[in-house]
C-alpha atoms as a PDB file:
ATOM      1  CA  UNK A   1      32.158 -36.667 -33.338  1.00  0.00           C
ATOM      2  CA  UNK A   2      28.607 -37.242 -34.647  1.00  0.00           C
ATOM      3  CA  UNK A   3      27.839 -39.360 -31.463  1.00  0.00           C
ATOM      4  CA  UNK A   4      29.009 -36.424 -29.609  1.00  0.00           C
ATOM      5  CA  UNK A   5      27.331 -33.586 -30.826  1.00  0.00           C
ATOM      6  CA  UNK A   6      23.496 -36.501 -30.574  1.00  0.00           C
ATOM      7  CA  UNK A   7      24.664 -36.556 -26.813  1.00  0.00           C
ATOM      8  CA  UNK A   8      24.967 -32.279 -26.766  1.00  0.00           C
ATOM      9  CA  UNK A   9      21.824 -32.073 -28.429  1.00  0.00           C
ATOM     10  CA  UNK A  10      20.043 -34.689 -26.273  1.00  0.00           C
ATOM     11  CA  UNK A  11      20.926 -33.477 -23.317  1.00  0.00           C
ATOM     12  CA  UNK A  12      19.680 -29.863 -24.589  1.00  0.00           C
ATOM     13  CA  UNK A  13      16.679 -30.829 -25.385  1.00  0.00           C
ATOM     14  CA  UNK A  14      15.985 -32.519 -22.315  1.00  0.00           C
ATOM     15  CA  UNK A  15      16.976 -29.417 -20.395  1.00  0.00           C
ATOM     16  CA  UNK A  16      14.278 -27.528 -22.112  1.00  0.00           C
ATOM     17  CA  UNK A  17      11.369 -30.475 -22.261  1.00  0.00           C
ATOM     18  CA  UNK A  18      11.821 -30.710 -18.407  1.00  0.00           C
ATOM     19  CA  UNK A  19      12.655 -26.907 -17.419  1.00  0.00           C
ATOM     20  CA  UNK A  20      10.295 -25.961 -14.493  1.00  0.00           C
ATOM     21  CA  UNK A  21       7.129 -23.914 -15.842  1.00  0.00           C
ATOM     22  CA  UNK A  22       6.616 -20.612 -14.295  1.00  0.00           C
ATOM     23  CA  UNK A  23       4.879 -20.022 -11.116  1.00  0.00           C
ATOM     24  CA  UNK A  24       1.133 -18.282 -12.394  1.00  0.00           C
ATOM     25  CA  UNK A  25      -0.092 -15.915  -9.492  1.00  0.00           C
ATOM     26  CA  UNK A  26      -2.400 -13.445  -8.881  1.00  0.00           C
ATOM     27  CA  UNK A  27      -1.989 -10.385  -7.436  1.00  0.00           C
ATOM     28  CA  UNK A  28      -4.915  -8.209  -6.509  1.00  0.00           C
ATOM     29  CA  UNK A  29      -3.998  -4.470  -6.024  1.00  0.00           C
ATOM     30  CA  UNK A  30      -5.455  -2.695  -3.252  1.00  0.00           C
ATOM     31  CA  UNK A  31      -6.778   0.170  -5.334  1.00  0.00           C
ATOM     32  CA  UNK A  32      -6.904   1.012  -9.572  1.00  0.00           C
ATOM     33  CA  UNK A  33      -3.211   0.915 -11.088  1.00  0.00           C
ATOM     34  CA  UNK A  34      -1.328   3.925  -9.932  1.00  0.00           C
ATOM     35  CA  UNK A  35       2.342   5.263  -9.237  1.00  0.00           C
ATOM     36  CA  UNK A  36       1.914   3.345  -5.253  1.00  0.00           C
ATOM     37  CA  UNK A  37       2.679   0.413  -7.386  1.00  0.00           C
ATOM     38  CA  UNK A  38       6.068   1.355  -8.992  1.00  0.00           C
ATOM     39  CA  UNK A  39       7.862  -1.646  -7.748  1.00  0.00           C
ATOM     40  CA  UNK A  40       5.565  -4.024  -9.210  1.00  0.00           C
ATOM     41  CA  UNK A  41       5.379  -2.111 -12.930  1.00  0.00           C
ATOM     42  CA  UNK A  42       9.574  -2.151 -12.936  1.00  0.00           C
ATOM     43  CA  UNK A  43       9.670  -5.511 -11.626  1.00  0.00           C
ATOM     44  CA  UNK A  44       7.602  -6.455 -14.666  1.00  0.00           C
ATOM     45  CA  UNK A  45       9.697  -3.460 -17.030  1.00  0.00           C
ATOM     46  CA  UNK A  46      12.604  -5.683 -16.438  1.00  0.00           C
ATOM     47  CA  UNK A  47      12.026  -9.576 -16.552  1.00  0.00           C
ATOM     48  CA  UNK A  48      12.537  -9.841 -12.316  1.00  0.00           C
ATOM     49  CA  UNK A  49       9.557 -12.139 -12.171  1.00  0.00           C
ATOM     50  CA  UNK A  50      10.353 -13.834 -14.872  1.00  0.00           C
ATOM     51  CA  UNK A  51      13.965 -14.281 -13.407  1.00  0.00           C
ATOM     52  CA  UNK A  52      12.316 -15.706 -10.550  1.00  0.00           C
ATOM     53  CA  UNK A  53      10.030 -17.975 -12.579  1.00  0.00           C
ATOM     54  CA  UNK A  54       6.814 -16.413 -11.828  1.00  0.00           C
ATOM     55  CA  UNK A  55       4.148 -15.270 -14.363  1.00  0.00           C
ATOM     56  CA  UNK A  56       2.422 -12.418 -12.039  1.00  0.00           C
ATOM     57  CA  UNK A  57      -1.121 -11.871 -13.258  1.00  0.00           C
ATOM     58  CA  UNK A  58      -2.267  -7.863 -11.797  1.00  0.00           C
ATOM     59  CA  UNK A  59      -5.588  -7.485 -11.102  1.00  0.00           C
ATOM     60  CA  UNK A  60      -6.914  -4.107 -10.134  1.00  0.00           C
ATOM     61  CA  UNK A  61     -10.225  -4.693  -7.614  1.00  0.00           C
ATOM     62  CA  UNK A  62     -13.512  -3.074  -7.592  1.00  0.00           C
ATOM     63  CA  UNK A  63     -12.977  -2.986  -3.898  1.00  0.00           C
ATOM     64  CA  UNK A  64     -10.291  -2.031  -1.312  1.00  0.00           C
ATOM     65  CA  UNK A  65     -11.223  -5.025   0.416  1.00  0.00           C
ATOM     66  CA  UNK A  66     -11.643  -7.426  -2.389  1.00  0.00           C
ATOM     67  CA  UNK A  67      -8.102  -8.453  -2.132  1.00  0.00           C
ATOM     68  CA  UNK A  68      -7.762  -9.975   1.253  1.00  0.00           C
ATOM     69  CA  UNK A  69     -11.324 -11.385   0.938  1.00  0.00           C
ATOM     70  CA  UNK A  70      -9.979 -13.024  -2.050  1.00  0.00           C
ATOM     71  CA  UNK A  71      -6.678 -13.993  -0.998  1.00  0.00           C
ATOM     72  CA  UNK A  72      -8.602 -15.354   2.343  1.00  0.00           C
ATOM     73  CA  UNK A  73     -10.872 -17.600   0.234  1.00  0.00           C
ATOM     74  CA  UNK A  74      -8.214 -18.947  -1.713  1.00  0.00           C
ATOM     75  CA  UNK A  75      -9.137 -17.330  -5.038  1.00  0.00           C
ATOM     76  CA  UNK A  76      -5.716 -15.095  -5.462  1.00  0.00           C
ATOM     77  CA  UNK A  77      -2.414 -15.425  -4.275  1.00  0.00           C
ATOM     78  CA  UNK A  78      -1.244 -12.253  -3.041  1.00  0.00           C
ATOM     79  CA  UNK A  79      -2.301  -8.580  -2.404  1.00  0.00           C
ATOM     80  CA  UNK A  80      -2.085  -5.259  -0.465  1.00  0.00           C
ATOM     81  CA  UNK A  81      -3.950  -4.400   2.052  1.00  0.00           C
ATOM     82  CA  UNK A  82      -3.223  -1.915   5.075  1.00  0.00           C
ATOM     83  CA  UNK A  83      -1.538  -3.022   8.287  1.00  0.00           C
ATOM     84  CA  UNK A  84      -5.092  -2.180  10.129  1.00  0.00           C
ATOM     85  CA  UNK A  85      -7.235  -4.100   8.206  1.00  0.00           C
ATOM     86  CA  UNK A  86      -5.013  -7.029   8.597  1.00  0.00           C
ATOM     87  CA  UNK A  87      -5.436  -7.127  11.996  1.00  0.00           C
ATOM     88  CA  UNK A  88      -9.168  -6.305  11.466  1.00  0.00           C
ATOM     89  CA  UNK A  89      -9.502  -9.380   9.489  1.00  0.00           C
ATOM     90  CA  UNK A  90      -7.223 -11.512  11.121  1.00  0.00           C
ATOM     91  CA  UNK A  91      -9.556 -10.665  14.443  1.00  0.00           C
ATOM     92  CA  UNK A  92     -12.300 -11.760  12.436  1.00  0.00           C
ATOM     93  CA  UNK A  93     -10.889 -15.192  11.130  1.00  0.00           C
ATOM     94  CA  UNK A  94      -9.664 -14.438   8.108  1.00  0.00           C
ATOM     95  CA  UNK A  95      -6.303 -16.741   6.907  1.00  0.00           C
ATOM     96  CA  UNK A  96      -4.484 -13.952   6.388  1.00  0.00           C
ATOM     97  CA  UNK A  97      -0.820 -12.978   7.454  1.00  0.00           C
ATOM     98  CA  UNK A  98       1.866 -10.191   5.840  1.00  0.00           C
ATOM     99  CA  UNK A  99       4.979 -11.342   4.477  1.00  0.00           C
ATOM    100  CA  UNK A 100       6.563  -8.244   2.868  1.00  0.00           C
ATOM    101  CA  UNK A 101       6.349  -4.329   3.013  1.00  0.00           C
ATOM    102  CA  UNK A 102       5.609  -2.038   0.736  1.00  0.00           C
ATOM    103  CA  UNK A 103       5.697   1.092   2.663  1.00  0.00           C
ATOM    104  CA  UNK A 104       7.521   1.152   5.849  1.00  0.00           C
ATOM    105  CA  UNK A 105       5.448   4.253   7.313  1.00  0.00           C
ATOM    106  CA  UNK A 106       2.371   5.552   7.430  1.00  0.00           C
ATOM    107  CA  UNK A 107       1.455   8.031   4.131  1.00  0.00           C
ATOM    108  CA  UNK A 108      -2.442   8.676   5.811  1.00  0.00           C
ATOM    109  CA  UNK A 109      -2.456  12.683   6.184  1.00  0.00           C
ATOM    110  CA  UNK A 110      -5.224  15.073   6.867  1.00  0.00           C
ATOM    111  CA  UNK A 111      -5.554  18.055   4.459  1.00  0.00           C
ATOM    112  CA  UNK A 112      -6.925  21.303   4.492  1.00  0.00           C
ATOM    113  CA  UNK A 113      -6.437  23.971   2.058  1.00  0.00           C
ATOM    114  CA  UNK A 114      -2.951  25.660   2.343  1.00  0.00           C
ATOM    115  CA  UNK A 115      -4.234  29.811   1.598  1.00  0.00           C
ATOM    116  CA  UNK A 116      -6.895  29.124   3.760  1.00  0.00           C
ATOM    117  CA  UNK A 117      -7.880  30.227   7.862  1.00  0.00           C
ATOM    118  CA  UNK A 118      -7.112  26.828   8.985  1.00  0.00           C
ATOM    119  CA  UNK A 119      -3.189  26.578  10.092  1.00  0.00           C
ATOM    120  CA  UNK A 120      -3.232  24.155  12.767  1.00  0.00           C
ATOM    121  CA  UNK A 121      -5.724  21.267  13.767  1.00  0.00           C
ATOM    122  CA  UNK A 122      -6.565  23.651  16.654  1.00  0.00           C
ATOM    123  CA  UNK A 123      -8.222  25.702  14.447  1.00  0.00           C
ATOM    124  CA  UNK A 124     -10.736  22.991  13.284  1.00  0.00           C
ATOM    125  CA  UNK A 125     -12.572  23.186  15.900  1.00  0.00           C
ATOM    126  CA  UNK A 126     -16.514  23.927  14.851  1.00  0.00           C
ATOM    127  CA  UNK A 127     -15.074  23.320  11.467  1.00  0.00           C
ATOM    128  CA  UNK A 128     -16.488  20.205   9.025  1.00  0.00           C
ATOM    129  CA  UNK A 129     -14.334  17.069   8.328  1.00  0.00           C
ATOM    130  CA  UNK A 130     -14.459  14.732   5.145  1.00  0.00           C
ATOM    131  CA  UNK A 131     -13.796  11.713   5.781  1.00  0.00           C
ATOM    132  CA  UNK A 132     -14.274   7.895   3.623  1.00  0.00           C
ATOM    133  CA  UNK A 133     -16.516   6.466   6.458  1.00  0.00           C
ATOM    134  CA  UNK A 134     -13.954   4.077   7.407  1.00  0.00           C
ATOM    135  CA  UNK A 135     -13.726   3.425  11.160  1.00  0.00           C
ATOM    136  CA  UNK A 136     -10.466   3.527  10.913  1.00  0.00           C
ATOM    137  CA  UNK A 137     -10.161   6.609   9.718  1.00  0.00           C
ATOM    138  CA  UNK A 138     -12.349   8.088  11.991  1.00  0.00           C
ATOM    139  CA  UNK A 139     -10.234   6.718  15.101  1.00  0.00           C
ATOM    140  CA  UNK A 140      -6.921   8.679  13.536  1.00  0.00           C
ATOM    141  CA  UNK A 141      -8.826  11.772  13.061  1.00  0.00           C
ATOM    142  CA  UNK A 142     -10.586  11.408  17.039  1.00  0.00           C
ATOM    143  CA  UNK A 143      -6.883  10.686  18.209  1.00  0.00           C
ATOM    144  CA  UNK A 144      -5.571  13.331  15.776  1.00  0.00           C
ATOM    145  CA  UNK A 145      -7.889  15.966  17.712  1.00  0.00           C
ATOM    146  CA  UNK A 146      -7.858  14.808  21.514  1.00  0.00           C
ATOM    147  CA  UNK A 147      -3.775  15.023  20.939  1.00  0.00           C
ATOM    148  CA  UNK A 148      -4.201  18.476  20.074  1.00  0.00           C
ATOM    149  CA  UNK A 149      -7.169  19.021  22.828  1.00  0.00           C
ATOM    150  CA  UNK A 150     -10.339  18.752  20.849  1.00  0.00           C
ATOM    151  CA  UNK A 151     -12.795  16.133  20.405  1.00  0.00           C
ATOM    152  CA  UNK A 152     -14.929  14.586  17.595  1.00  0.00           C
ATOM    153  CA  UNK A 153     -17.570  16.789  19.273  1.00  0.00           C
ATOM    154  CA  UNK A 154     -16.139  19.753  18.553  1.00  0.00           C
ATOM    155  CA  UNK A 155     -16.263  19.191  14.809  1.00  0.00           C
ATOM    156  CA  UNK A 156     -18.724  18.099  12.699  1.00  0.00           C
ATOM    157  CA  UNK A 157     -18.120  14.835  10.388  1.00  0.00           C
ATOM    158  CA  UNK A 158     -19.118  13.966   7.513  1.00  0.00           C
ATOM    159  CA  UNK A 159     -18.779  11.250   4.734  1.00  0.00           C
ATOM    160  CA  UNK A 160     -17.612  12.118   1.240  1.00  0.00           C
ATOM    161  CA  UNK A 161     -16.773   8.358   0.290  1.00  0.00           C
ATOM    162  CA  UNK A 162     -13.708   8.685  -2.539  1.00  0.00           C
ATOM    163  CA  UNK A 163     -14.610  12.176  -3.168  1.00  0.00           C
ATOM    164  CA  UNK A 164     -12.305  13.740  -0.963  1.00  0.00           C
ATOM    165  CA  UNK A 165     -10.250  16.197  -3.035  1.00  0.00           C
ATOM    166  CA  UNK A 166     -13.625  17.420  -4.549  1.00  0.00           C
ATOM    167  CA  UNK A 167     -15.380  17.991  -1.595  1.00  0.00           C
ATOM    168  CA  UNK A 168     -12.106  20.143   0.102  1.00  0.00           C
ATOM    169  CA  UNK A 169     -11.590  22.157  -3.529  1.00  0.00           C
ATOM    170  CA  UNK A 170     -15.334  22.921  -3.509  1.00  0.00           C
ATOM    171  CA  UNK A 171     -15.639  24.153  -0.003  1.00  0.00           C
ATOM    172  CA  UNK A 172     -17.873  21.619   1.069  1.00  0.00           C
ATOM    173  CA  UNK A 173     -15.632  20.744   3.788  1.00  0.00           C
ATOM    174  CA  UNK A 174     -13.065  22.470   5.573  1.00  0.00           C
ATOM    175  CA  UNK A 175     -10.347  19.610   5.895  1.00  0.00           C
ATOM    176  CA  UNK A 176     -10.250  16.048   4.580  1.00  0.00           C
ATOM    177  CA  UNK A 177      -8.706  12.533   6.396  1.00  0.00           C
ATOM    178  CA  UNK A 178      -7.825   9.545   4.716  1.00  0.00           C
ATOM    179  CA  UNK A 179      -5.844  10.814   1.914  1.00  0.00           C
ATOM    180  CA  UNK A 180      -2.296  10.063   0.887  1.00  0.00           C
ATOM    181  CA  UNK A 181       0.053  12.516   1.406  1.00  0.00           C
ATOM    182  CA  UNK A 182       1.992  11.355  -1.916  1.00  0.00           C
ATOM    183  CA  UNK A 183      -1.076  11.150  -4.080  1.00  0.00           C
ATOM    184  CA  UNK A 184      -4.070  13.905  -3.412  1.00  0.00           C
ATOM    185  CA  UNK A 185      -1.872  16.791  -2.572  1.00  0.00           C
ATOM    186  CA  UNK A 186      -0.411  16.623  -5.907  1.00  0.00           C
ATOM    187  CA  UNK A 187      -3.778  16.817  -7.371  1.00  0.00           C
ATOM    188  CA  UNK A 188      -4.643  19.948  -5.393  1.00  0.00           C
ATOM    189  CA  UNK A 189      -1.400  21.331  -6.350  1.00  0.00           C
ATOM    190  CA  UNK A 190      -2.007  20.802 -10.112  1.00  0.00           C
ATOM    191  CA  UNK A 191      -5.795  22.514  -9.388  1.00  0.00           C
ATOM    192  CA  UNK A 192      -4.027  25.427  -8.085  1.00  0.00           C
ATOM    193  CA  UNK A 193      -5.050  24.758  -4.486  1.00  0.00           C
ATOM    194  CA  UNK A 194      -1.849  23.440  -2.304  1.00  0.00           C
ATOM    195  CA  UNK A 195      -2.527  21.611   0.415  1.00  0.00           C
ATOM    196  CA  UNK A 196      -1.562  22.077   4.070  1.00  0.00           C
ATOM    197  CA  UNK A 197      -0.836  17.972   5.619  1.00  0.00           C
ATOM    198  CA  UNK A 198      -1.224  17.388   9.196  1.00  0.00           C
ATOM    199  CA  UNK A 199       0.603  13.623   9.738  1.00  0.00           C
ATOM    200  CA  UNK A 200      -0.983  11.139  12.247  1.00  0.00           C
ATOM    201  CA  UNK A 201       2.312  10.239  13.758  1.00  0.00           C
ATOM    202  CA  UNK A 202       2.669  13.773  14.554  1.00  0.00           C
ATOM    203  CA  UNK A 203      -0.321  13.574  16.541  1.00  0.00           C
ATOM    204  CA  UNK A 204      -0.785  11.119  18.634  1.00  0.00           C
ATOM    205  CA  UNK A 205      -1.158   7.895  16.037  1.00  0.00           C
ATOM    206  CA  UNK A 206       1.665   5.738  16.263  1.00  0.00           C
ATOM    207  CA  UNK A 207       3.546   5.351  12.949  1.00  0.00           C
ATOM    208  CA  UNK A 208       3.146   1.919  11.170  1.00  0.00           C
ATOM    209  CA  UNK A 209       3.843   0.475   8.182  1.00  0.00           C
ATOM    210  CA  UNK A 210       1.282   1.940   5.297  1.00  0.00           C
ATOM    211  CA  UNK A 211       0.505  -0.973   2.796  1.00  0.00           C
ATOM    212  CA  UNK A 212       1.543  -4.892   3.220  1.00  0.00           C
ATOM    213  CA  UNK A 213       1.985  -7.381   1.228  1.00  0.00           C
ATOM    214  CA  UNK A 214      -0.468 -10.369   2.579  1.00  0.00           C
ATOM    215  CA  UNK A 215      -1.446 -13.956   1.409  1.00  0.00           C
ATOM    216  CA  UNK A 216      -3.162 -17.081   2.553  1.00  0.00           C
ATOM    217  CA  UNK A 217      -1.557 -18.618   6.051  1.00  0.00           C
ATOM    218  CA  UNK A 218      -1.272 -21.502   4.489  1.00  0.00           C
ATOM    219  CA  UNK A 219       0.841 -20.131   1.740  1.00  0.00           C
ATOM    220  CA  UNK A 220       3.254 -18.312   4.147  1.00  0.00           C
ATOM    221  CA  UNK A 221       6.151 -21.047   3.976  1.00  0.00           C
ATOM    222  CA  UNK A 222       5.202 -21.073   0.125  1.00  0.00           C
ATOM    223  CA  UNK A 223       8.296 -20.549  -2.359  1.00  0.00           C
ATOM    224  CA  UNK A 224       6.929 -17.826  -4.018  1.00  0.00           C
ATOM    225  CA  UNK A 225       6.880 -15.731  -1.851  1.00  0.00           C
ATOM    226  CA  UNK A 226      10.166 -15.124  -1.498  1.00  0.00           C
ATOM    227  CA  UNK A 227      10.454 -14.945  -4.661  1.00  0.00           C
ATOM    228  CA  UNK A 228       8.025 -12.796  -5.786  1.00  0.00           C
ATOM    229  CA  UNK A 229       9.217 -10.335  -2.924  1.00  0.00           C
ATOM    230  CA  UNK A 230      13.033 -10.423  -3.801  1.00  0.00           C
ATOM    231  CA  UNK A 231      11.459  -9.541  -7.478  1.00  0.00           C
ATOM    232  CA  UNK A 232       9.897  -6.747  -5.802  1.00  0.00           C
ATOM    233  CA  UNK A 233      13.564  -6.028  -3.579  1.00  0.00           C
ATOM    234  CA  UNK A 234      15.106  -5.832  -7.215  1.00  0.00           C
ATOM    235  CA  UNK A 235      12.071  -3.580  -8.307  1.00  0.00           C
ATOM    236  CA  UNK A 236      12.260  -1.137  -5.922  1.00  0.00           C
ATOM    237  CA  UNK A 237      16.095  -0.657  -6.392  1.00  0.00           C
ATOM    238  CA  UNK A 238      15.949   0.040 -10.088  1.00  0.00           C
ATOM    239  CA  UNK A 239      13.721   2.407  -9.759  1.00  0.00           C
ATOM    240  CA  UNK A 240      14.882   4.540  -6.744  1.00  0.00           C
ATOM    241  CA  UNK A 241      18.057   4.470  -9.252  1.00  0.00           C
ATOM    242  CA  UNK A 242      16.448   5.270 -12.615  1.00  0.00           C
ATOM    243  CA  UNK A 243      13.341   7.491 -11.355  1.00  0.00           C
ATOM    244  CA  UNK A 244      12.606   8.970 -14.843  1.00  0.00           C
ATOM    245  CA  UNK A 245      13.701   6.393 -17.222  1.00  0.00           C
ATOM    246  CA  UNK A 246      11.379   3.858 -15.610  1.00  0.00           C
ATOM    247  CA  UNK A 247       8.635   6.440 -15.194  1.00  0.00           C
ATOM    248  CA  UNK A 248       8.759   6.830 -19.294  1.00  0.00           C
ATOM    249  CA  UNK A 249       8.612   2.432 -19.459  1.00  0.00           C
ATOM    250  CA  UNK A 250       5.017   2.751 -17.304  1.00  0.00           C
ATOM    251  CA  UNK A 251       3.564   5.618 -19.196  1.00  0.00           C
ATOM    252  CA  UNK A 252       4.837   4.100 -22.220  1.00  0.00           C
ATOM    253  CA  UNK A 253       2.562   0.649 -21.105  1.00  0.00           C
ATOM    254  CA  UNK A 254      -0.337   2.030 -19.839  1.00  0.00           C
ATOM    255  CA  UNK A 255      -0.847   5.381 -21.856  1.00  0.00           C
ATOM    256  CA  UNK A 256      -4.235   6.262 -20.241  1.00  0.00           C
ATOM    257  CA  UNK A 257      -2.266   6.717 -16.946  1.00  0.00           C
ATOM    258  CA  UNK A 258       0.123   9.255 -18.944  1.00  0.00           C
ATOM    259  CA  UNK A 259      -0.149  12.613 -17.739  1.00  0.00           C
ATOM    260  CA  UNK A 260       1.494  15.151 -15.418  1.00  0.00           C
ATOM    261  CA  UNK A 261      -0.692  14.038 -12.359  1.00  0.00           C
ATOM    262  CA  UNK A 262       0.686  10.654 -12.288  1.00  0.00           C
ATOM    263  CA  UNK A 263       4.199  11.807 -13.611  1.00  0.00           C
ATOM    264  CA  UNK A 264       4.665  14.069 -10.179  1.00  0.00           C
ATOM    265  CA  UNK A 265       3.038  11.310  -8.321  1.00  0.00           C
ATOM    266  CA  UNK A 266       5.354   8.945  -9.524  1.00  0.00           C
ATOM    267  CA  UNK A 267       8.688  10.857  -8.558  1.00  0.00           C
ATOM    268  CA  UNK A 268       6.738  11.769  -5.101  1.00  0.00           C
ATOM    269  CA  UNK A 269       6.196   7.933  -4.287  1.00  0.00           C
ATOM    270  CA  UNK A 270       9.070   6.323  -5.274  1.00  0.00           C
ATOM    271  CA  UNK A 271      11.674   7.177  -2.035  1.00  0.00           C
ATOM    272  CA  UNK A 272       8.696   5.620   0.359  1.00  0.00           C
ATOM    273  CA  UNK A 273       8.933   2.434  -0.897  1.00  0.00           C
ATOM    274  CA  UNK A 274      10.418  -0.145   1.545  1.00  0.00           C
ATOM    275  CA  UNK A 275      14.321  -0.937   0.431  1.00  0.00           C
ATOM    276  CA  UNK A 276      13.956  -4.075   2.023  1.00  0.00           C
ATOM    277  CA  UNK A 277      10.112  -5.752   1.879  1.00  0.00           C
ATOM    278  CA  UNK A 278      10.877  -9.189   3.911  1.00  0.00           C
ATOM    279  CA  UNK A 279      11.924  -6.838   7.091  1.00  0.00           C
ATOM    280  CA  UNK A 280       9.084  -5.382   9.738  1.00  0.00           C
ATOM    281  CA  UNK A 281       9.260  -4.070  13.046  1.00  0.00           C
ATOM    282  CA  UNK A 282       7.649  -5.967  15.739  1.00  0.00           C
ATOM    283  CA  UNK A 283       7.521  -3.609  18.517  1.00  0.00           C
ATOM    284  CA  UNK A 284       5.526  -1.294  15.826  1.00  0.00           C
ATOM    285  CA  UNK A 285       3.278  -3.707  14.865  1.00  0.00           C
ATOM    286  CA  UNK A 286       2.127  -4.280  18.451  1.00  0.00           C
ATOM    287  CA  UNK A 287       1.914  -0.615  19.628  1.00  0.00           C
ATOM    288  CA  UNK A 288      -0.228  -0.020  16.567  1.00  0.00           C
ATOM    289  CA  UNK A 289      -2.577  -2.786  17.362  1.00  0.00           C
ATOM    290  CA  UNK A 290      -2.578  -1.476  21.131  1.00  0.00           C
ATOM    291  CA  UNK A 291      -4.016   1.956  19.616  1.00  0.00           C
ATOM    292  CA  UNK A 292      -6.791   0.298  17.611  1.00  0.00           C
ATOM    293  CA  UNK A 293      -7.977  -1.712  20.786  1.00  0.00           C
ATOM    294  CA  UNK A 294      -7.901   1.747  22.579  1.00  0.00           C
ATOM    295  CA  UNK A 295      -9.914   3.178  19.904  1.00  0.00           C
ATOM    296  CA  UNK A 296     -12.065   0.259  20.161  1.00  0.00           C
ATOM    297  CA  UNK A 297     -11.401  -0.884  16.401  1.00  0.00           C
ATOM    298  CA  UNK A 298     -10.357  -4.528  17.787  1.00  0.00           C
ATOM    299  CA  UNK A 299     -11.390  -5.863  20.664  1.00  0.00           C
ATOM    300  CA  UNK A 300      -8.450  -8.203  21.698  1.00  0.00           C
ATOM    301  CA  UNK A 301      -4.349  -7.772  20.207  1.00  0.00           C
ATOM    302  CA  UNK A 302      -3.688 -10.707  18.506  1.00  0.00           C
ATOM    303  CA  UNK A 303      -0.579 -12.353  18.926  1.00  0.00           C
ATOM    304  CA  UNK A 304       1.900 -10.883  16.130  1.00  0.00           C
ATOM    305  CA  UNK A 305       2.928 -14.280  14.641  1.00  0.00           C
ATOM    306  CA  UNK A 306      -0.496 -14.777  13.963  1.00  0.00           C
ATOM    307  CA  UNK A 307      -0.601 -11.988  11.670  1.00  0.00           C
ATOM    308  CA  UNK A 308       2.740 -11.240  10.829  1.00  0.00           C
ATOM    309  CA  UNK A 309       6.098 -12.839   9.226  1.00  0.00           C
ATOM    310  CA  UNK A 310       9.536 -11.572   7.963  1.00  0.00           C
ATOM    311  CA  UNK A 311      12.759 -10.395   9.135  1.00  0.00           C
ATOM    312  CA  UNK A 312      12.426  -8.896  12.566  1.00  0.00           C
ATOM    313  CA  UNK A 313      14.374  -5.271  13.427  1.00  0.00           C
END
């Protein structure tokens, strides 16, 4: 018997001196922590990366754009980015290809002030635009106003940078681009100043997918990454099923982010997230990158698999 139970506690401890160490990665965020990153916060509320064997270090960037640069370079592992800058970047060289989604439509909106004169995108015309300065951004909004038969010259634009909601609440501008239509109009809401949304798919932008999940080309066959993605699958379930109880777990670990702003925000956000992140749709893809070479954001369409993996619909 005593030989027995040597053997049982040999083999025990040889299952735990030789168990596979988890997976470290790092994940750069494509903005500061906030309810667009649900998935992530209940994957991590309720061991799913750990389940998968992965240790998933967050990193929030100083920069938009610091997460495919430093994906690119080799100096993170994964991150989110937007399905036009990947193709930017991709056009320009960069390693980069998506293997999940996180959104599976476009959340970009322009907003003007609900109780005010403007009720239609017709009406903008000789009014002033906020915008971020991206080009992107300024392509929606000039394809935004030809499909409702005005130009950028019938408006005057101007940059705001991040300042968007202020510079809409303070009359600065008459209408802002580049927001999301699950984030900012909740903060106008809260300031007593509801927003009317006009929706680039409803005029004239083709619907895409709004934020990817991206890494290194030469990670895209990578283990990992399907299982950090099924850890986001299992994520994203949870908390389309337990909305509240999982909202209370993030305030709960990150008590600056506690308030009503990013409570609301949080029950907006979670029914866009994609139920299934490995699928994408092709035929999307490509008529999106058609309207950024018409808009003169890229000049040639890459070929898809160049920029693009998963399951195909």
């Amino acid at each position: 018997m005593k030989k027995y139970v040597c053997l049982l506690l040999g083999l025990l401890w040889a299952s735990i001196s030789f168990a596979t160490p988890p997976k470290h990665l790092t994940l750069i965020l494509d903005w500061y922590l906030n309810p667009d990153h649900a998935p992530i916060a209940v994957a991590e509320q309720k061991g799913y990366f750990k389940q998968q064997g992965l240790d998933v270090h967050v990193i929030a960037p100083a920069n938009p754009n610091d997460g495919p640069k430093m994906v690119a370079a080799g100096k993170a592992d994964i991150t989110i980015t937007y399905l036009a800058g990947l193709i930017q970047f991709v056009e320009n060289g960069l390693p980069l290809i998506r293997v999940g989604t996180l959104f599976s439509t476009n959340l970009n909106a322009m907003a003007v002030l609900k109780n005010g004169p403007i009720k239609t995108i017709k009406d903008l015309k000789g009014k002033t635009i906020g915008t971020s300065a991206s080009s992107v951004d300024q392509a929606m909004v000039g394809a935004m106003l030809a499909h409702n038969g005005l130009s950028i010259k019938d408006v005057k634009m101007v940059s705001v940078q991040y300042n968007l909601v202020q510079a809409l609440l303070a009359h600065r501008v008459d209408a802002i681009s580049g927001i999301m239509r699950n984030i900012e109009p909740v903060e106008m809401r809260l300031a007593g100043q509801p927003a009317r949304l006009f929706l680039p798919q409803n005029n004239g932008v083709p619907d895409s997918a709004s934020e990817l999940w991206v890494v290194n080309s030469k990670n895209v066959n990578a283990p990992w990454v399907k299982k950090f993605l099924t850890a986001i699958q299992q994520g994203t379930k949870y908390l389309k099923a337990h909305p509240e109880s999982t909202w209370r777990a993030f305030a709960k670990n990150h008590p600056e982010l506690n308030n009503k702003f990013n409570h609301e925000a949080w029950l907006g956000t979670y029914h866009y997230f994609a139920d299934n992140p490995f699928v994408y749709n092709p035929a999307s893809y490509n008529h999106f990158a058609k309207f950024m070479q018409q808009q003169k954001l890229i000049k040639t369409i890459p070929p898809i698999k160049d920029y693009a993996v998963g399951e195909a619909k």
